[in-house]
PDB file of N, CA and C in Angstrom:
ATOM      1  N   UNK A   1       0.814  -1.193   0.000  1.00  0.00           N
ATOM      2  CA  UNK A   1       0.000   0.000   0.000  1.00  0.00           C
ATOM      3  C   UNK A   1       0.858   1.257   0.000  1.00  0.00           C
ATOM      4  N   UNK A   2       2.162   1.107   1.032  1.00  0.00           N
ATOM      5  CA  UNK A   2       2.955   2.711   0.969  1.00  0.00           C
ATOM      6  C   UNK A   2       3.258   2.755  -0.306  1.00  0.00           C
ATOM      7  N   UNK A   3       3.907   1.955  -1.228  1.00  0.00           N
ATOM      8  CA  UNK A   3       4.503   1.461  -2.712  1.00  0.00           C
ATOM      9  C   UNK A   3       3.616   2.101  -3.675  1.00  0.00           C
ATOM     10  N   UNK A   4       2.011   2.311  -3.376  1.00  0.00           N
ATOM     11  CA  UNK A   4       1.432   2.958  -4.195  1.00  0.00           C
ATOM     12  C   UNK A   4       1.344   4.406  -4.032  1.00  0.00           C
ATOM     13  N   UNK A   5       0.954   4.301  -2.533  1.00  0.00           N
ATOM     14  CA  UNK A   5       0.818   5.906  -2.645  1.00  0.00           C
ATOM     15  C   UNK A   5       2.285   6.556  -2.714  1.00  0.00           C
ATOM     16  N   UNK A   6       3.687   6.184  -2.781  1.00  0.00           N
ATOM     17  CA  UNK A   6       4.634   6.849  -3.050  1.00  0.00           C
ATOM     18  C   UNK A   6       4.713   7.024  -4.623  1.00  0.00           C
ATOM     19  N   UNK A   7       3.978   6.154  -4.880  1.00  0.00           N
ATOM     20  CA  UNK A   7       3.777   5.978  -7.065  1.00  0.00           C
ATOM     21  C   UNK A   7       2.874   6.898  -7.327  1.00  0.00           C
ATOM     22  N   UNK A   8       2.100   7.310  -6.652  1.00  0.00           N
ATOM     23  CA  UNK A   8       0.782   8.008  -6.707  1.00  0.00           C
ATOM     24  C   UNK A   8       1.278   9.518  -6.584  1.00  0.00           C
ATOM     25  N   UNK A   9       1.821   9.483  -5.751  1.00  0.00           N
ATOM     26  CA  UNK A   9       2.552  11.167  -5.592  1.00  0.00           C
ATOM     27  C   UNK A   9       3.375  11.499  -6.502  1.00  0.00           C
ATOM     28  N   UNK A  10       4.558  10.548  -6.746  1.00  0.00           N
ATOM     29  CA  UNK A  10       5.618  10.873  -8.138  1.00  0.00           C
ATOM     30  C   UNK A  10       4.704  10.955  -9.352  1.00  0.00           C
ATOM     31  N   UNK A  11       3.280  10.598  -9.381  1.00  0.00           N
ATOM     32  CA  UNK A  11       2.848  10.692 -10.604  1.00  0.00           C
ATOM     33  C   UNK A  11       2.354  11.964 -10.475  1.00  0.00           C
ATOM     34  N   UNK A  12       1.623  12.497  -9.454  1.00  0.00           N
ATOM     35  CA  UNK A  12       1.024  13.806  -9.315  1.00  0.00           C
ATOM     36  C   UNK A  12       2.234  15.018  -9.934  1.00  0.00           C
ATOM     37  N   UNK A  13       3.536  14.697  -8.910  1.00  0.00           N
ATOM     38  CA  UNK A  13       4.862  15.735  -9.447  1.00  0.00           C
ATOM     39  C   UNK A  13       4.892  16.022 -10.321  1.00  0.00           C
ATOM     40  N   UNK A  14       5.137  15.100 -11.211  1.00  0.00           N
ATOM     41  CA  UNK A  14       5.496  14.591 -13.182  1.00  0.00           C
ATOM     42  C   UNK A  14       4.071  15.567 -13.613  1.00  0.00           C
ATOM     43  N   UNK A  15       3.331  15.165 -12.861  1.00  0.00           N
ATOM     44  CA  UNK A  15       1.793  15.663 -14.087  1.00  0.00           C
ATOM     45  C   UNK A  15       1.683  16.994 -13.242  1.00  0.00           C
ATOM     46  N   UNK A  16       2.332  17.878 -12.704  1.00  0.00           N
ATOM     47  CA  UNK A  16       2.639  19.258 -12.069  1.00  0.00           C
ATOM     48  C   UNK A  16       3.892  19.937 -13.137  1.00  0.00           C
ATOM     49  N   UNK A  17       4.731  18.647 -12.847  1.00  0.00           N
ATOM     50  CA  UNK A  17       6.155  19.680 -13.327  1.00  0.00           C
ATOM     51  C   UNK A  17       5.842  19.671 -15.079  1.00  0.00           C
ATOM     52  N   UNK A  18       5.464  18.596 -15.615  1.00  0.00           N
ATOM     53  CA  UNK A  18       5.607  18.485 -16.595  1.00  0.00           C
ATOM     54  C   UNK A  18       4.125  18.780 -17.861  1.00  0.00           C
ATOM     55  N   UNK A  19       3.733  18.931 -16.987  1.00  0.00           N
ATOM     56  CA  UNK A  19       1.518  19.266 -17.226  1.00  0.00           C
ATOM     57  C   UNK A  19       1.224  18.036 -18.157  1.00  0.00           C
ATOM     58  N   UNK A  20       1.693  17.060 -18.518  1.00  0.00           N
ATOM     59  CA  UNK A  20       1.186  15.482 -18.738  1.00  0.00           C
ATOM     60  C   UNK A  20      -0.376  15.550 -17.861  1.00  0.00           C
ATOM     61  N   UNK A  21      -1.028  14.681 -18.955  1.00  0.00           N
ATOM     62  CA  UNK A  21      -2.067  13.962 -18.246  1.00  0.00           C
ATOM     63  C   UNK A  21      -1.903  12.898 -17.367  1.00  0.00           C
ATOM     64  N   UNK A  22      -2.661  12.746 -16.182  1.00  0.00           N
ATOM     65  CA  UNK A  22      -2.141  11.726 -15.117  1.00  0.00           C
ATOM     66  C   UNK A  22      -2.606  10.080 -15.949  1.00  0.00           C
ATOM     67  N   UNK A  23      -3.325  10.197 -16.733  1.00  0.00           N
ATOM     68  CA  UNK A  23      -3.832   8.855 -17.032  1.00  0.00           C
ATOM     69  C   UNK A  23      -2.450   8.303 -17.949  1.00  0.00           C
ATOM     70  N   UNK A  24      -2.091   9.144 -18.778  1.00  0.00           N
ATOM     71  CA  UNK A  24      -0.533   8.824 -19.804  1.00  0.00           C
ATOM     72  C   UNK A  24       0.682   8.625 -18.821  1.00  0.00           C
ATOM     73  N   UNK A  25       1.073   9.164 -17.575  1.00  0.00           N
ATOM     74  CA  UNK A  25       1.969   9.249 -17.051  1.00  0.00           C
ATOM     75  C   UNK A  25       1.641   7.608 -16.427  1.00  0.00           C
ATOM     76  N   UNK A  26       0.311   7.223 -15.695  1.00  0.00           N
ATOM     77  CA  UNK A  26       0.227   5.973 -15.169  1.00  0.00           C
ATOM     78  C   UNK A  26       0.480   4.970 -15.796  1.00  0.00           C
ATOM     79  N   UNK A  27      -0.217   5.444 -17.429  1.00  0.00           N
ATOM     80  CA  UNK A  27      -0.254   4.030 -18.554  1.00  0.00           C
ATOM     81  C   UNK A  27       1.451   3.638 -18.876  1.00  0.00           C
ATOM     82  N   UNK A  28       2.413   4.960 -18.265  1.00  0.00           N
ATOM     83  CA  UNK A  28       3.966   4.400 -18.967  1.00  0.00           C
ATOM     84  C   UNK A  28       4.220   4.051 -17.837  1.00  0.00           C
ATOM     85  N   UNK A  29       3.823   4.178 -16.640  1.00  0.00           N
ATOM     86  CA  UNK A  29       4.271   3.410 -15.450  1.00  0.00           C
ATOM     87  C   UNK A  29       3.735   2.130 -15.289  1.00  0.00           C
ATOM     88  N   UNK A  30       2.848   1.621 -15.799  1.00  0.00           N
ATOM     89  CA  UNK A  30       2.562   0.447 -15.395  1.00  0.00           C
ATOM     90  C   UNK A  30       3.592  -0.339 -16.937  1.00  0.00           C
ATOM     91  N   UNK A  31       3.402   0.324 -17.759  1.00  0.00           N
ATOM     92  CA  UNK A  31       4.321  -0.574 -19.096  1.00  0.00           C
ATOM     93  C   UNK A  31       6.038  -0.930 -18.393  1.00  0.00           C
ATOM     94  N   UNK A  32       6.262   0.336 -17.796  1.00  0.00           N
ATOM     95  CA  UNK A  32       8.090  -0.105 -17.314  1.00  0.00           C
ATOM     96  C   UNK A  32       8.340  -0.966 -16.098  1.00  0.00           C
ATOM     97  N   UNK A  33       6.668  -0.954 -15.495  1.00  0.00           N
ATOM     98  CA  UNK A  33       6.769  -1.908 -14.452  1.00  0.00           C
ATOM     99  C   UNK A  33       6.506  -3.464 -15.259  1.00  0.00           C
ATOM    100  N   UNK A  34       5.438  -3.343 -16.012  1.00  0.00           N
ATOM    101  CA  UNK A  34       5.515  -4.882 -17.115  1.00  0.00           C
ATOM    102  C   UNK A  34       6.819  -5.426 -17.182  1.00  0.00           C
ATOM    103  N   UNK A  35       7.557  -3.885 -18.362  1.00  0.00           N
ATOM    104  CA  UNK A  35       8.869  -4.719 -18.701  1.00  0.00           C
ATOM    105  C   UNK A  35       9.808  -5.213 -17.947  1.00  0.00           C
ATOM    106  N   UNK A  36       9.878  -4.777 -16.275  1.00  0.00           N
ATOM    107  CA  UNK A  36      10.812  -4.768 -15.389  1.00  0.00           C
ATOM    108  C   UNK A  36      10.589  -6.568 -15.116  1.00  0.00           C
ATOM    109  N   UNK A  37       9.209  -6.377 -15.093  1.00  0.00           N
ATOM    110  CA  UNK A  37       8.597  -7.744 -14.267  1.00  0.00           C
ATOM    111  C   UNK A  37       9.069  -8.611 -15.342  1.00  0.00           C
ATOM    112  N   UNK A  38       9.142  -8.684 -16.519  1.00  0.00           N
ATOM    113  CA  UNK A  38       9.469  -9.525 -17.732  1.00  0.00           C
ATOM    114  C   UNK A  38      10.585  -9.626 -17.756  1.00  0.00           C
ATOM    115  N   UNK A  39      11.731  -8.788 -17.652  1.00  0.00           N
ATOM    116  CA  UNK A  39      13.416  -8.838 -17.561  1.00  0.00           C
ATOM    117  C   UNK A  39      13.289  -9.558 -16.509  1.00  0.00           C
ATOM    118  N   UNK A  40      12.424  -9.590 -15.099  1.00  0.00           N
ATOM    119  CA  UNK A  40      13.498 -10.230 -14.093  1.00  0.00           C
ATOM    120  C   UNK A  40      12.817 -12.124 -14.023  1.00  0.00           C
ATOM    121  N   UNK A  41      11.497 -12.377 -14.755  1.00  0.00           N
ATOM    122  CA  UNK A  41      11.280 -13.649 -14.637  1.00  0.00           C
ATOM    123  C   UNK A  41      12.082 -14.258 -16.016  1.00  0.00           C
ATOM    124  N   UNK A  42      12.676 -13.450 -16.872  1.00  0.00           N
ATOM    125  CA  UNK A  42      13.592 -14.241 -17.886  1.00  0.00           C
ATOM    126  C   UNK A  42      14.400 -14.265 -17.019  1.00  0.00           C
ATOM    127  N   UNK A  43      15.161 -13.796 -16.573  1.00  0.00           N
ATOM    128  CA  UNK A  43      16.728 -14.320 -15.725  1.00  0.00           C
ATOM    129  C   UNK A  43      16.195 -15.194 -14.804  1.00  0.00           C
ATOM    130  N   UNK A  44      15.268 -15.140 -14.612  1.00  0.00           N
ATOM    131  CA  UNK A  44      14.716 -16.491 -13.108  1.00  0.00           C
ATOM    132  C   UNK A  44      14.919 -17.774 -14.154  1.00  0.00           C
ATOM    133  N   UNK A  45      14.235 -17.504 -15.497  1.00  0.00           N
ATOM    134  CA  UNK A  45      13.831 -18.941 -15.669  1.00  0.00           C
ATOM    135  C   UNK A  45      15.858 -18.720 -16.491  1.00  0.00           C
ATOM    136  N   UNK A  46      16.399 -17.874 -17.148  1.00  0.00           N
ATOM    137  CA  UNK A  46      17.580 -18.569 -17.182  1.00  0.00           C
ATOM    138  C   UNK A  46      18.631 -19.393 -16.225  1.00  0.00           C
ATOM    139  N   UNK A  47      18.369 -18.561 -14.800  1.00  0.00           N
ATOM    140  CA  UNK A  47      19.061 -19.335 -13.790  1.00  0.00           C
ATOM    141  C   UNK A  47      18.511 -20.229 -14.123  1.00  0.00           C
ATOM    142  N   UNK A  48      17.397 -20.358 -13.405  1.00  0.00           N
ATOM    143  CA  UNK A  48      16.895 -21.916 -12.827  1.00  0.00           C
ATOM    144  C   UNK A  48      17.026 -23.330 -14.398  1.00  0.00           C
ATOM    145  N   UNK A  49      17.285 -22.773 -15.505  1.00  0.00           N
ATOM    146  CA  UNK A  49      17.374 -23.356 -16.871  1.00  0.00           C
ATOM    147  C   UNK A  49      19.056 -23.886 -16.405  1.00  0.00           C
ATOM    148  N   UNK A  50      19.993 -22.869 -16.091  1.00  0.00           N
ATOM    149  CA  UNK A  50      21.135 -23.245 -16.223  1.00  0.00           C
ATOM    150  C   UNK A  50      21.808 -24.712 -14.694  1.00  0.00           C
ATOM    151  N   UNK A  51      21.207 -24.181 -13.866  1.00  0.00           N
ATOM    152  CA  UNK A  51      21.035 -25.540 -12.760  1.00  0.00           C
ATOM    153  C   UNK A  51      20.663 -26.744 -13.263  1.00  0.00           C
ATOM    154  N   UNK A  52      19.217 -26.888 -13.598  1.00  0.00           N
ATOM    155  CA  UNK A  52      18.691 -28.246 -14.055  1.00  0.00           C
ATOM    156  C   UNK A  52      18.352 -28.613 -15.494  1.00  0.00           C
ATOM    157  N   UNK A  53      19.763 -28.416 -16.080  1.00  0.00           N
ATOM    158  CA  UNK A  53      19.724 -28.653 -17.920  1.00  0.00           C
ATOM    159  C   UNK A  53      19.824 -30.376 -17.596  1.00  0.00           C
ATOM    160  N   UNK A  54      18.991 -30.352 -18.151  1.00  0.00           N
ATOM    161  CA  UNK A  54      18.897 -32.090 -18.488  1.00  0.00           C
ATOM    162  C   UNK A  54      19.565 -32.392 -19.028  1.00  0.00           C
ATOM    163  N   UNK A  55      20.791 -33.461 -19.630  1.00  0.00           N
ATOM    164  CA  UNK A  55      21.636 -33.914 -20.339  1.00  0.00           C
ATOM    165  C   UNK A  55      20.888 -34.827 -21.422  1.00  0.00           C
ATOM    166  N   UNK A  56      21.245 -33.845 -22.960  1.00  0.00           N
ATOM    167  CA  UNK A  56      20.434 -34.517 -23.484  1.00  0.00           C
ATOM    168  C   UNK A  56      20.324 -35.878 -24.438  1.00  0.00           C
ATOM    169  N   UNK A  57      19.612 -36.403 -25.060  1.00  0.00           N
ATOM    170  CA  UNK A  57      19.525 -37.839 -25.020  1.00  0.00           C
ATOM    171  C   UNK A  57      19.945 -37.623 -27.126  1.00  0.00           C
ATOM    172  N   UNK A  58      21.108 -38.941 -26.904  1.00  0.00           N
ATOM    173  CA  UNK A  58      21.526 -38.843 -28.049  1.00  0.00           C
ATOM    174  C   UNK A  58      21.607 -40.086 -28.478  1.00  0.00           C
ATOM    175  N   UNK A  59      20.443 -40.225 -29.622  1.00  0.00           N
ATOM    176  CA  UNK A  59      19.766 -41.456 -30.071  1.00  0.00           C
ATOM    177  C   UNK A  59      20.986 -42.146 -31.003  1.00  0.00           C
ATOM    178  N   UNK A  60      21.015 -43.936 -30.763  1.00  0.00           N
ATOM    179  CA  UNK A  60      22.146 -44.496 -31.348  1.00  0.00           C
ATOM    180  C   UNK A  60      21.472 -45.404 -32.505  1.00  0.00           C
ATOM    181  N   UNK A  61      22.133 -45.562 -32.937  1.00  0.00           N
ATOM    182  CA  UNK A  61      21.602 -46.668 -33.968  1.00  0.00           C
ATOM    183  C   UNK A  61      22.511 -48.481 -33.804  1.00  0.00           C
ATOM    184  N   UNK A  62      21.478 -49.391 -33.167  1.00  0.00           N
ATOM    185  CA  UNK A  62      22.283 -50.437 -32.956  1.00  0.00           C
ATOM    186  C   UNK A  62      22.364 -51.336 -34.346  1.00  0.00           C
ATOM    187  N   UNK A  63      23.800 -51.753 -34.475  1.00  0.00           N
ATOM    188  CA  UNK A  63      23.998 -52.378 -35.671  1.00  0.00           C
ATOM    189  C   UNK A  63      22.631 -53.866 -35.899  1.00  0.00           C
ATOM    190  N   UNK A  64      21.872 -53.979 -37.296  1.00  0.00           N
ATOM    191  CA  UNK A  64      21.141 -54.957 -37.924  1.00  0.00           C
ATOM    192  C   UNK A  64      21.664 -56.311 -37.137  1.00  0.00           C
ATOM    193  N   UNK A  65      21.054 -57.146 -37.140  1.00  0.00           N
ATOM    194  CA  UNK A  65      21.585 -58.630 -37.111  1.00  0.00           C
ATOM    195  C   UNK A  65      21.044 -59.349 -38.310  1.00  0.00           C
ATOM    196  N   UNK A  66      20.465 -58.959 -39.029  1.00  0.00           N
ATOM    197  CA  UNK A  66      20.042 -59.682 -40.039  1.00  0.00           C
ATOM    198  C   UNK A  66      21.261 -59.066 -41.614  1.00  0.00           C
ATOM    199  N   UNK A  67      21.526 -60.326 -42.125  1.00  0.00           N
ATOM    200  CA  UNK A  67      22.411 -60.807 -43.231  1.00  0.00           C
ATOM    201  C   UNK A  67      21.863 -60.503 -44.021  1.00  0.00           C
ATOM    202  N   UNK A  68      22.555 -59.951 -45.300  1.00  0.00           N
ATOM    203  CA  UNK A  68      21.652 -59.943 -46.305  1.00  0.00           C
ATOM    204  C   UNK A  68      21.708 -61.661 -46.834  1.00  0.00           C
ATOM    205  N   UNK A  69      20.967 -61.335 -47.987  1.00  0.00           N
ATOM    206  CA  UNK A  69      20.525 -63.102 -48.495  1.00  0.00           C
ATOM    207  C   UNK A  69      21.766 -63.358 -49.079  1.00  0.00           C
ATOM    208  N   UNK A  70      22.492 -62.628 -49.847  1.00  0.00           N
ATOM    209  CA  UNK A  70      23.879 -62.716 -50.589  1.00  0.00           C
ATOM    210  C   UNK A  70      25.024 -62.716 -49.822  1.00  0.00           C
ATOM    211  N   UNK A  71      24.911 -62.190 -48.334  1.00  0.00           N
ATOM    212  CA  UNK A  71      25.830 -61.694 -47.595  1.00  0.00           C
ATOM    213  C   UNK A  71      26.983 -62.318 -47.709  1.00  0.00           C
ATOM    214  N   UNK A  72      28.297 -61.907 -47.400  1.00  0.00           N
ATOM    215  CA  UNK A  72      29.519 -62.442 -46.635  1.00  0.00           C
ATOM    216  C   UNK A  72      29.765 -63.202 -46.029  1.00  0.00           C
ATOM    217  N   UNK A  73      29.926 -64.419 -45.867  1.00  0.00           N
ATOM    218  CA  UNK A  73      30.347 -65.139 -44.344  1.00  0.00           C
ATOM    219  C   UNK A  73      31.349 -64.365 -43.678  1.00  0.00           C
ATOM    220  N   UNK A  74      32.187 -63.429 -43.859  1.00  0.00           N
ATOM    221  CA  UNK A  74      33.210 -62.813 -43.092  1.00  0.00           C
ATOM    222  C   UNK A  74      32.234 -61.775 -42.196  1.00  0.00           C
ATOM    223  N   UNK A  75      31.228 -61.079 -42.982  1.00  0.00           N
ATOM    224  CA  UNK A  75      30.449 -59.892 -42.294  1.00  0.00           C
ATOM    225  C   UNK A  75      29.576 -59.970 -41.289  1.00  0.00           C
ATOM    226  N   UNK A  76      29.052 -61.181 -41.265  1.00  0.00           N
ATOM    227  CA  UNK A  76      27.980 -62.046 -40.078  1.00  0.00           C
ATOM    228  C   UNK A  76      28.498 -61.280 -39.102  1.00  0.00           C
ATOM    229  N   UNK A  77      27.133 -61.507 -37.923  1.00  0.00           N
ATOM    230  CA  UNK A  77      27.800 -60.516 -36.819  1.00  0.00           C
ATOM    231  C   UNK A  77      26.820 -61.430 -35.939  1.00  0.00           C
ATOM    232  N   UNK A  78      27.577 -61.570 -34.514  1.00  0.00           N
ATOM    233  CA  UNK A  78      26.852 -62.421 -33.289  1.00  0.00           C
ATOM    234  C   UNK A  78      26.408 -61.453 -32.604  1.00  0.00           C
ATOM    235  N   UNK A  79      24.934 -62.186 -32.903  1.00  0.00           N
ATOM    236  CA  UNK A  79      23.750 -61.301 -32.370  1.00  0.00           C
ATOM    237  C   UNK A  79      23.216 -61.701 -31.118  1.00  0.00           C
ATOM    238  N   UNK A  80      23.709 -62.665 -30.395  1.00  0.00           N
ATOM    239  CA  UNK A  80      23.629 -62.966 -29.153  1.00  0.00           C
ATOM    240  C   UNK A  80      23.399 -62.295 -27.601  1.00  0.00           C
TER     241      UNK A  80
END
């Protein structure tokens, strides 16, 4: 509650010193408070991103066991 009415007075000043309408002076105060709030939950979620990076999963390919019909006898592979 003090947080507002100290916002409430700096807006009155601004719309004294500067003869702004109070409704324009509020509408850019609540936008730099948006963006503030938006800069500081990106760095939340980058911390908290850089702690619990999952290690990620790197798909293998296991060699065939099946011969071709012509195959090699040298190339056979024990599929056991």
């Amino acid at each position: 509650m003090e947080i507002r009415q100290q916002q409430r007075m700096q807006n009155d000043l601004m719309q004294k010193r500067l003869g702004l309408p109070l409704p324009s002076i509020e509408r850019r105060q609540r936008q730099l408070d948006y963006q503030a709030d938006q800069r500081r939950y990106r760095e939340q979620d980058r911390m908290r991103m850089q702690r619990y990076r999952p290690k990620p999963v790197v798909p293998r390919m296991r060699p065939s066991c099946q011969n071709q019909i012509h195959g090699n006898e040298y190339l056979r592979r024990d599929c056991s």
